[in-house]
PDB file of N, CA and C in Angstrom:
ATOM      1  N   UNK A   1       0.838  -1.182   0.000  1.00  0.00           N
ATOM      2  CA  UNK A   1       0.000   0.000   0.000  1.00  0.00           C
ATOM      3  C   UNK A   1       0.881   1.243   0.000  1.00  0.00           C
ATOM      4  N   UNK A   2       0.617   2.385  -0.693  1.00  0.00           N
ATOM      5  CA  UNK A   2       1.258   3.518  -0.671  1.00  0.00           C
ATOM      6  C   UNK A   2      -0.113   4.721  -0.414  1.00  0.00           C
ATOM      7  N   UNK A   3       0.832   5.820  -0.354  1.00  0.00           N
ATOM      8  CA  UNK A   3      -0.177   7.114  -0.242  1.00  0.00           C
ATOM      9  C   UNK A   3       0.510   7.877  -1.258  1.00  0.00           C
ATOM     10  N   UNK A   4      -0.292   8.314  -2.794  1.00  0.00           N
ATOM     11  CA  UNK A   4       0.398   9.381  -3.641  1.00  0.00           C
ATOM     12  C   UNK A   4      -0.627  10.011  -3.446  1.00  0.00           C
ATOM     13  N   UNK A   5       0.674  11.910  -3.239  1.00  0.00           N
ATOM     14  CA  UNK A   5       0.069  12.887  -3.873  1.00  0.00           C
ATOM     15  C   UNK A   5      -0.034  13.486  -5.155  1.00  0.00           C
ATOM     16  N   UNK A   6      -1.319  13.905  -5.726  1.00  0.00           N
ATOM     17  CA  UNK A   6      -1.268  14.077  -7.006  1.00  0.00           C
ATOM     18  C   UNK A   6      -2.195  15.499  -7.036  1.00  0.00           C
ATOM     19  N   UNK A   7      -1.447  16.425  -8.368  1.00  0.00           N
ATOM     20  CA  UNK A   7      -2.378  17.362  -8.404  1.00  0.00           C
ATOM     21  C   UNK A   7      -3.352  16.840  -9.077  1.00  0.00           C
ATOM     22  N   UNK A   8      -4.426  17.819  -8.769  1.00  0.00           N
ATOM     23  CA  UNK A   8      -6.250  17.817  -8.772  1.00  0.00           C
ATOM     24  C   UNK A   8      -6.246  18.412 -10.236  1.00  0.00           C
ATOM     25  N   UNK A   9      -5.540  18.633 -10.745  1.00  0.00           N
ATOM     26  CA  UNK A   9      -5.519  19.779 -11.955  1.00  0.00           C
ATOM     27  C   UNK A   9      -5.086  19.512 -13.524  1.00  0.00           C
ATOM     28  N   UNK A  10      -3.615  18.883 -12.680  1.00  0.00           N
ATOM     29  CA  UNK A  10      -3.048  18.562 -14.188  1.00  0.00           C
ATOM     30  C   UNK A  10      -2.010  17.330 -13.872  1.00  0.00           C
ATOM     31  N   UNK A  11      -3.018  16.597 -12.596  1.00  0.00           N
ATOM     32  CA  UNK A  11      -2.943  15.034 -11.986  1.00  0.00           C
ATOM     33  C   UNK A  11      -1.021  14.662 -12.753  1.00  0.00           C
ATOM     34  N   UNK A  12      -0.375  15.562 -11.902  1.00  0.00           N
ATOM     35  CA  UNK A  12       0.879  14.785 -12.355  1.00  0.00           C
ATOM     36  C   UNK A  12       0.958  14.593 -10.345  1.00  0.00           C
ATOM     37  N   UNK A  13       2.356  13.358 -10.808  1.00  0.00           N
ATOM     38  CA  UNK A  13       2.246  13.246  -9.378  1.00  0.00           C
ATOM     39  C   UNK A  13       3.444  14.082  -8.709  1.00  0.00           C
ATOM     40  N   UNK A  14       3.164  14.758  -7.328  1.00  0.00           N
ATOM     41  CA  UNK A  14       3.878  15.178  -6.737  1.00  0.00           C
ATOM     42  C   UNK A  14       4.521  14.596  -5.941  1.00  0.00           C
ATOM     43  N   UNK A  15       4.635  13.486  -4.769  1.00  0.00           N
ATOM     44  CA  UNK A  15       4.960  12.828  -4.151  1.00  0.00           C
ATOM     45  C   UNK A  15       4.238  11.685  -3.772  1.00  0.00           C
ATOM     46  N   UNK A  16       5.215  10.633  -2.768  1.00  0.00           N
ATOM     47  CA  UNK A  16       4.896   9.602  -2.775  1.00  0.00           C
ATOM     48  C   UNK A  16       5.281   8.571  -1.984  1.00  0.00           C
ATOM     49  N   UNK A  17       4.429   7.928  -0.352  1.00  0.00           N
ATOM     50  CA  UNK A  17       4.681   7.203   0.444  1.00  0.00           C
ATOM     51  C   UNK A  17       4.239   6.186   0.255  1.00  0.00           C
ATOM     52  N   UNK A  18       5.561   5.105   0.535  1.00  0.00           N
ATOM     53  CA  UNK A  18       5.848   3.772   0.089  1.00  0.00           C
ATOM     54  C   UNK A  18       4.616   2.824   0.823  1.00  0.00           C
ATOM     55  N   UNK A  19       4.105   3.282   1.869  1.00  0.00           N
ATOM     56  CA  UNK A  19       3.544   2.703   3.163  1.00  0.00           C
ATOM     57  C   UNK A  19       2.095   3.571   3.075  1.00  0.00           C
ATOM     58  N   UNK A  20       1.077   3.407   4.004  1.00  0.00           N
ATOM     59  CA  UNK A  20      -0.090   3.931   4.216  1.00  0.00           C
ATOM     60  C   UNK A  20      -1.579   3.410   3.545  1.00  0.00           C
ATOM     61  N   UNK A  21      -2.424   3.861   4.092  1.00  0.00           N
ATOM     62  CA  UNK A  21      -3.988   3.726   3.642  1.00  0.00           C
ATOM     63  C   UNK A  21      -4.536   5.053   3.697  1.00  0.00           C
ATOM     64  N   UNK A  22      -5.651   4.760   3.383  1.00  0.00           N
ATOM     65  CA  UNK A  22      -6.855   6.162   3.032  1.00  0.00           C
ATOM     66  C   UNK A  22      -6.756   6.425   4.368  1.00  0.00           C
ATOM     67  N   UNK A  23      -7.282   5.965   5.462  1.00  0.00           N
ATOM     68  CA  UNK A  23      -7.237   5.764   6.579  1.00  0.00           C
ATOM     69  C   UNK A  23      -6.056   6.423   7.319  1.00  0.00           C
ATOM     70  N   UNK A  24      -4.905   6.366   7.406  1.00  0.00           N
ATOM     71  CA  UNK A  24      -3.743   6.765   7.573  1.00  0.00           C
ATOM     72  C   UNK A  24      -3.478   8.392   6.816  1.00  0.00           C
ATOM     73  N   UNK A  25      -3.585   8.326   5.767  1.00  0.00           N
ATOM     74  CA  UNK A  25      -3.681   9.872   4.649  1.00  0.00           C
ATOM     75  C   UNK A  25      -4.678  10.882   5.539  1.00  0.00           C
ATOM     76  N   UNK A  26      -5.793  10.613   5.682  1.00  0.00           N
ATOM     77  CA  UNK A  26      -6.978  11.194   6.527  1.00  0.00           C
ATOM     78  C   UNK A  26      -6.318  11.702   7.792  1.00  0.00           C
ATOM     79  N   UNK A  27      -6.119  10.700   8.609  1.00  0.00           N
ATOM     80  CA  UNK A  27      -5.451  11.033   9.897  1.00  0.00           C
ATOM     81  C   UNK A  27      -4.396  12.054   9.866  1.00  0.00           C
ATOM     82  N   UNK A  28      -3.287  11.451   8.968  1.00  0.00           N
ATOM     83  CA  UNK A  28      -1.746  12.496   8.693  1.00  0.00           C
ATOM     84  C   UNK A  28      -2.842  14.036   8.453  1.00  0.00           C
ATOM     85  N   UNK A  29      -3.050  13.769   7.622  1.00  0.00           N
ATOM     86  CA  UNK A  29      -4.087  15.543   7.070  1.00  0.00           C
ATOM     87  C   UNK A  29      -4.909  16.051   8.204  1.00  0.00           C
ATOM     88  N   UNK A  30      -5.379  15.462   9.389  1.00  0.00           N
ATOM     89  CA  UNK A  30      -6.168  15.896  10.055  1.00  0.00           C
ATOM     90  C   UNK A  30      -7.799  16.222   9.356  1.00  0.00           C
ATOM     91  N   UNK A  31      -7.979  15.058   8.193  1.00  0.00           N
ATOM     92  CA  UNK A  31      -9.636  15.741   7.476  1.00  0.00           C
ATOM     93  C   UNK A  31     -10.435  14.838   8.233  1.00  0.00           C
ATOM     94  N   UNK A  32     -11.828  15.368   8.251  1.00  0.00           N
ATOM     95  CA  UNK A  32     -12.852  14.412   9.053  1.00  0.00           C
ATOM     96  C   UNK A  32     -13.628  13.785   7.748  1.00  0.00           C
ATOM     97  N   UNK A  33     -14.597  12.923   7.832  1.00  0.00           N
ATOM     98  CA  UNK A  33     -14.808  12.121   6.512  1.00  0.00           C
ATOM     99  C   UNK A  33     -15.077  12.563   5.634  1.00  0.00           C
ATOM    100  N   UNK A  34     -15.908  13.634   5.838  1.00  0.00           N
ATOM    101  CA  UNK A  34     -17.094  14.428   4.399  1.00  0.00           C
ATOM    102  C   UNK A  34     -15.547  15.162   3.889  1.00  0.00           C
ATOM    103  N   UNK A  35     -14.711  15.850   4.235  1.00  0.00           N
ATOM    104  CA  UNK A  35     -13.446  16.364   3.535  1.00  0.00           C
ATOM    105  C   UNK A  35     -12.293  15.232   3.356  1.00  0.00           C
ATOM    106  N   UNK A  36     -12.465  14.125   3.856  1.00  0.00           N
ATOM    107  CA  UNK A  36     -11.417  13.313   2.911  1.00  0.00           C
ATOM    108  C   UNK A  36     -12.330  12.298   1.759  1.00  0.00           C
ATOM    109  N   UNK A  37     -13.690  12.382   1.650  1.00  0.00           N
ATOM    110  CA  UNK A  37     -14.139  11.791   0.507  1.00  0.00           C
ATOM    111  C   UNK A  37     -13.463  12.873  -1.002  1.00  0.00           C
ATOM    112  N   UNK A  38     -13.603  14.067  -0.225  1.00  0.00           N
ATOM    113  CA  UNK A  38     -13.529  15.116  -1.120  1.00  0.00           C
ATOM    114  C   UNK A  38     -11.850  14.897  -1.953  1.00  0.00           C
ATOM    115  N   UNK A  39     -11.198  15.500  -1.238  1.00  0.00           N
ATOM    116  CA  UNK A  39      -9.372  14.956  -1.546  1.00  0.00           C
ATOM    117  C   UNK A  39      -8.808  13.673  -1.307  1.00  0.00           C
ATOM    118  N   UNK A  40      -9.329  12.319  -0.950  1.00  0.00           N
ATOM    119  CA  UNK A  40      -8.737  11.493  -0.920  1.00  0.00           C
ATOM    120  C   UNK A  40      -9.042  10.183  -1.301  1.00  0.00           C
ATOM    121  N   UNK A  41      -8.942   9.630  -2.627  1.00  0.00           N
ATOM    122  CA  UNK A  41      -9.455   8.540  -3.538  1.00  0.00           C
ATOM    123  C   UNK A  41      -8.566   6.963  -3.082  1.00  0.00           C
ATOM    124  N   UNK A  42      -9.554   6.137  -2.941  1.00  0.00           N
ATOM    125  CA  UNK A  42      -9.198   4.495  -2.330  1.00  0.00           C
ATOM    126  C   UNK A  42      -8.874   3.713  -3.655  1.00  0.00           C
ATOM    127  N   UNK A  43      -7.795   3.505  -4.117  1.00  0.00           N
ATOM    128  CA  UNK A  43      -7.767   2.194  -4.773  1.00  0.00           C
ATOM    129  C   UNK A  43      -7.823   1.375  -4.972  1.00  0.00           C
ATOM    130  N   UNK A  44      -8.282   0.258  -5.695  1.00  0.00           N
ATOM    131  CA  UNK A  44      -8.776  -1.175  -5.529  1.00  0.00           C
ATOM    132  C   UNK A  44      -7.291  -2.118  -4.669  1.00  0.00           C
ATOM    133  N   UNK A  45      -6.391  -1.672  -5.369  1.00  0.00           N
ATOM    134  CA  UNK A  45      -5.326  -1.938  -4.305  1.00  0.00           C
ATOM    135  C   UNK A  45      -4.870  -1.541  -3.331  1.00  0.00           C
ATOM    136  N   UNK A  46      -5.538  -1.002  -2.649  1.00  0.00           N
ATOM    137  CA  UNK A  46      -5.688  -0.346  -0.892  1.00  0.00           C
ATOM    138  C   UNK A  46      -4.767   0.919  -1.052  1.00  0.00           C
ATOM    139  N   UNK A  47      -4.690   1.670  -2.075  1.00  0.00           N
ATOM    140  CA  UNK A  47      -3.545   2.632  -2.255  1.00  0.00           C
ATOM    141  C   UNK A  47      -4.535   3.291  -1.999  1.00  0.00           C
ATOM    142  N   UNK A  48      -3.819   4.760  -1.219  1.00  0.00           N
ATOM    143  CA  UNK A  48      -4.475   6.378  -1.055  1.00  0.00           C
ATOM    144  C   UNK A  48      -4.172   7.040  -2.169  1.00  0.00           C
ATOM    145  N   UNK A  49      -4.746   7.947  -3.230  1.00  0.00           N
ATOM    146  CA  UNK A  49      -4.206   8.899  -3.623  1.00  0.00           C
ATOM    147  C   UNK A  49      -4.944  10.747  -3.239  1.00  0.00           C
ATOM    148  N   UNK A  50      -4.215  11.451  -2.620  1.00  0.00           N
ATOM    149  CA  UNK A  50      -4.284  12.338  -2.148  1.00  0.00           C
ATOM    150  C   UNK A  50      -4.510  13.459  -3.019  1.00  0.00           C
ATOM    151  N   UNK A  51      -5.820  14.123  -3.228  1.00  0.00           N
ATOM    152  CA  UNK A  51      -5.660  15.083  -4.301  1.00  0.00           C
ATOM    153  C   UNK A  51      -5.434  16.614  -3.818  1.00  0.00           C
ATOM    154  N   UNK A  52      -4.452  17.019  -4.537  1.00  0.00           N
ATOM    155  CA  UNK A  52      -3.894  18.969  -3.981  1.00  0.00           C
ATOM    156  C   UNK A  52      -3.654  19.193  -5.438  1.00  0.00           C
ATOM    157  N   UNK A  53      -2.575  20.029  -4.769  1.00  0.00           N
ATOM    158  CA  UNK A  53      -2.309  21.395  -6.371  1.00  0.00           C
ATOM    159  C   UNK A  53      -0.885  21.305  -6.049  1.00  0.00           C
ATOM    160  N   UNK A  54      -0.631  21.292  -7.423  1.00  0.00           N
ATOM    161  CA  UNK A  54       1.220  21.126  -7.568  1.00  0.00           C
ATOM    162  C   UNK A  54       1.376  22.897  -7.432  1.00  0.00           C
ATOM    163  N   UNK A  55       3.107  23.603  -7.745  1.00  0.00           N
ATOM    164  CA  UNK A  55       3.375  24.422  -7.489  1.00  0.00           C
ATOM    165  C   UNK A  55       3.153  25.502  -8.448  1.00  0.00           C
ATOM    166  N   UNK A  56       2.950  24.384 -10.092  1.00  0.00           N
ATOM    167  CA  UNK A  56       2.817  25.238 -11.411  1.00  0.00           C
ATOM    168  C   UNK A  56       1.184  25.665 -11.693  1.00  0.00           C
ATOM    169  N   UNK A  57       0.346  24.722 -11.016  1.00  0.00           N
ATOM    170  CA  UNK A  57      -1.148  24.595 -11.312  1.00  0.00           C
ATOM    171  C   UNK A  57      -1.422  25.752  -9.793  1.00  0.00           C
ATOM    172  N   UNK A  58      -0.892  26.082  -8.851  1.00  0.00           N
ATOM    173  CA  UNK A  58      -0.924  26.949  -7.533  1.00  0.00           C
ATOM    174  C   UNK A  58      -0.770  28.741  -8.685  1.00  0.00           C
ATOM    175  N   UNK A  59       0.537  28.359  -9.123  1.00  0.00           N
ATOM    176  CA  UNK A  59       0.505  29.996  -9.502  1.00  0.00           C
ATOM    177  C   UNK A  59      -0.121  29.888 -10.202  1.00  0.00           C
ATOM    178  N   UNK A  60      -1.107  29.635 -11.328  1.00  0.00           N
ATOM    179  CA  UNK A  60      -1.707  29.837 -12.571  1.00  0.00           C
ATOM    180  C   UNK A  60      -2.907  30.267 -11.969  1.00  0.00           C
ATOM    181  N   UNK A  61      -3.453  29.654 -10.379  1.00  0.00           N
ATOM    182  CA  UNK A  61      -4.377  30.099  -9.855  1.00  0.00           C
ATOM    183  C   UNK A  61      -4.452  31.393  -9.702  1.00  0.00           C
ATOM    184  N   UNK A  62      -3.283  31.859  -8.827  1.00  0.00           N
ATOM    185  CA  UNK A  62      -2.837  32.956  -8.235  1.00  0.00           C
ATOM    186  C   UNK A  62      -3.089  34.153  -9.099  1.00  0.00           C
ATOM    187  N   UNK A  63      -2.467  33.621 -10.527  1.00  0.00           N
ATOM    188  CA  UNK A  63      -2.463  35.004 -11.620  1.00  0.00           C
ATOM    189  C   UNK A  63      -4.184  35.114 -12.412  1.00  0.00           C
ATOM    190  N   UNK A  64      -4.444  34.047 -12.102  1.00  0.00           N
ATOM    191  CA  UNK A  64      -6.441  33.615 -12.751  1.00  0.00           C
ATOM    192  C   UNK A  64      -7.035  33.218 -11.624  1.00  0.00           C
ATOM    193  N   UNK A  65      -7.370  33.978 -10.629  1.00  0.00           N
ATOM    194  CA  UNK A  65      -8.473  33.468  -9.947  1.00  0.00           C
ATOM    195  C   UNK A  65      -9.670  33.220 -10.224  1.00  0.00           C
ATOM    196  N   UNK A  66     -10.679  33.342 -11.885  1.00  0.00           N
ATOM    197  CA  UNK A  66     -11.157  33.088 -12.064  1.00  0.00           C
ATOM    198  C   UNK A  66     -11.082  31.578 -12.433  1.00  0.00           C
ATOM    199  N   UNK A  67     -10.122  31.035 -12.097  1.00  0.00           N
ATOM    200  CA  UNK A  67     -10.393  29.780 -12.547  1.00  0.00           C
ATOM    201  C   UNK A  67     -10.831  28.773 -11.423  1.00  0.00           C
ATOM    202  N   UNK A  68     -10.723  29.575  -9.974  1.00  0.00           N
ATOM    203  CA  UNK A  68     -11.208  28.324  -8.842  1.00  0.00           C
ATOM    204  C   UNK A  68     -12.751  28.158  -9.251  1.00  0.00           C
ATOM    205  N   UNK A  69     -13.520  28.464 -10.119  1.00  0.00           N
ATOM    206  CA  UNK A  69     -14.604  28.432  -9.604  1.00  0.00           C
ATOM    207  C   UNK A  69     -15.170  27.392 -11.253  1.00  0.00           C
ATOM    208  N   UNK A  70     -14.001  26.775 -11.906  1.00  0.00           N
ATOM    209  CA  UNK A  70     -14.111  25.516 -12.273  1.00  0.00           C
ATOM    210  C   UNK A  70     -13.543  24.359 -11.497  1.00  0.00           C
ATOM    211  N   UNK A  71     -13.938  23.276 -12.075  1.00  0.00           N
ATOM    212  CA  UNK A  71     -13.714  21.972 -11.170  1.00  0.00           C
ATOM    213  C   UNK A  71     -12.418  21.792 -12.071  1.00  0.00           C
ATOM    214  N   UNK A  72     -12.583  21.440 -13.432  1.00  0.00           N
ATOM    215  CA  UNK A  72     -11.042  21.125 -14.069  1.00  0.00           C
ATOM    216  C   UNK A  72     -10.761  22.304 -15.066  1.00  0.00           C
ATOM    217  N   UNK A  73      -9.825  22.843 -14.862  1.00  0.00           N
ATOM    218  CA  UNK A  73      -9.698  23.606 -15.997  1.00  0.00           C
ATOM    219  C   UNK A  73      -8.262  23.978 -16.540  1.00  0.00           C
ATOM    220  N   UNK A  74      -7.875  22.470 -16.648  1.00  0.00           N
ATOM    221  CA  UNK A  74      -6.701  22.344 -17.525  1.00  0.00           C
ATOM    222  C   UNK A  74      -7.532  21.114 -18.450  1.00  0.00           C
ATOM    223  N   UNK A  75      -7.187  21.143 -19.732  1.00  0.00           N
ATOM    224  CA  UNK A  75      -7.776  19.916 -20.509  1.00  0.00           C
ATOM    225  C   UNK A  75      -6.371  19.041 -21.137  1.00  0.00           C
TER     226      UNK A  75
END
């Protein structure tokens, strides 16, 4: 089992623990359930993957804030 983080955006991966569950990811983050359904996807192989924002998909926000108020908006 591992825990990857991956951006939400333009899903490349950012990092990546060798060890862990959804369960474990949740806890480390401090989210309660209704916010780790939200950022944190179960794999059929008991893997976590953790969804955030890499550093390149963060500034693009920064300079377009019109774009938080899509769900994906990189294609």
């Amino acid at each position: 089992m591992a825990i990857r983080y991956r951006c939400r955006h333009c899903e490349t991966e950012i990092g990546r623990l060798p060890f862990g569950s959804a369960d474990e990811a949740r806890t480390l983050l401090r989210l309660g359930e209704e916010e780790a359904e939200e950022f944190i996807l179960e794999g059929e192989d008991g893997d976590a993957t953790v969804q955030c924002i890499c550093k390149d998909c963060e500034q693009s926000l920064d300079r377009f804030p019109d774009y938080y108020s899509l769900q994906k908006w990189l294609q």
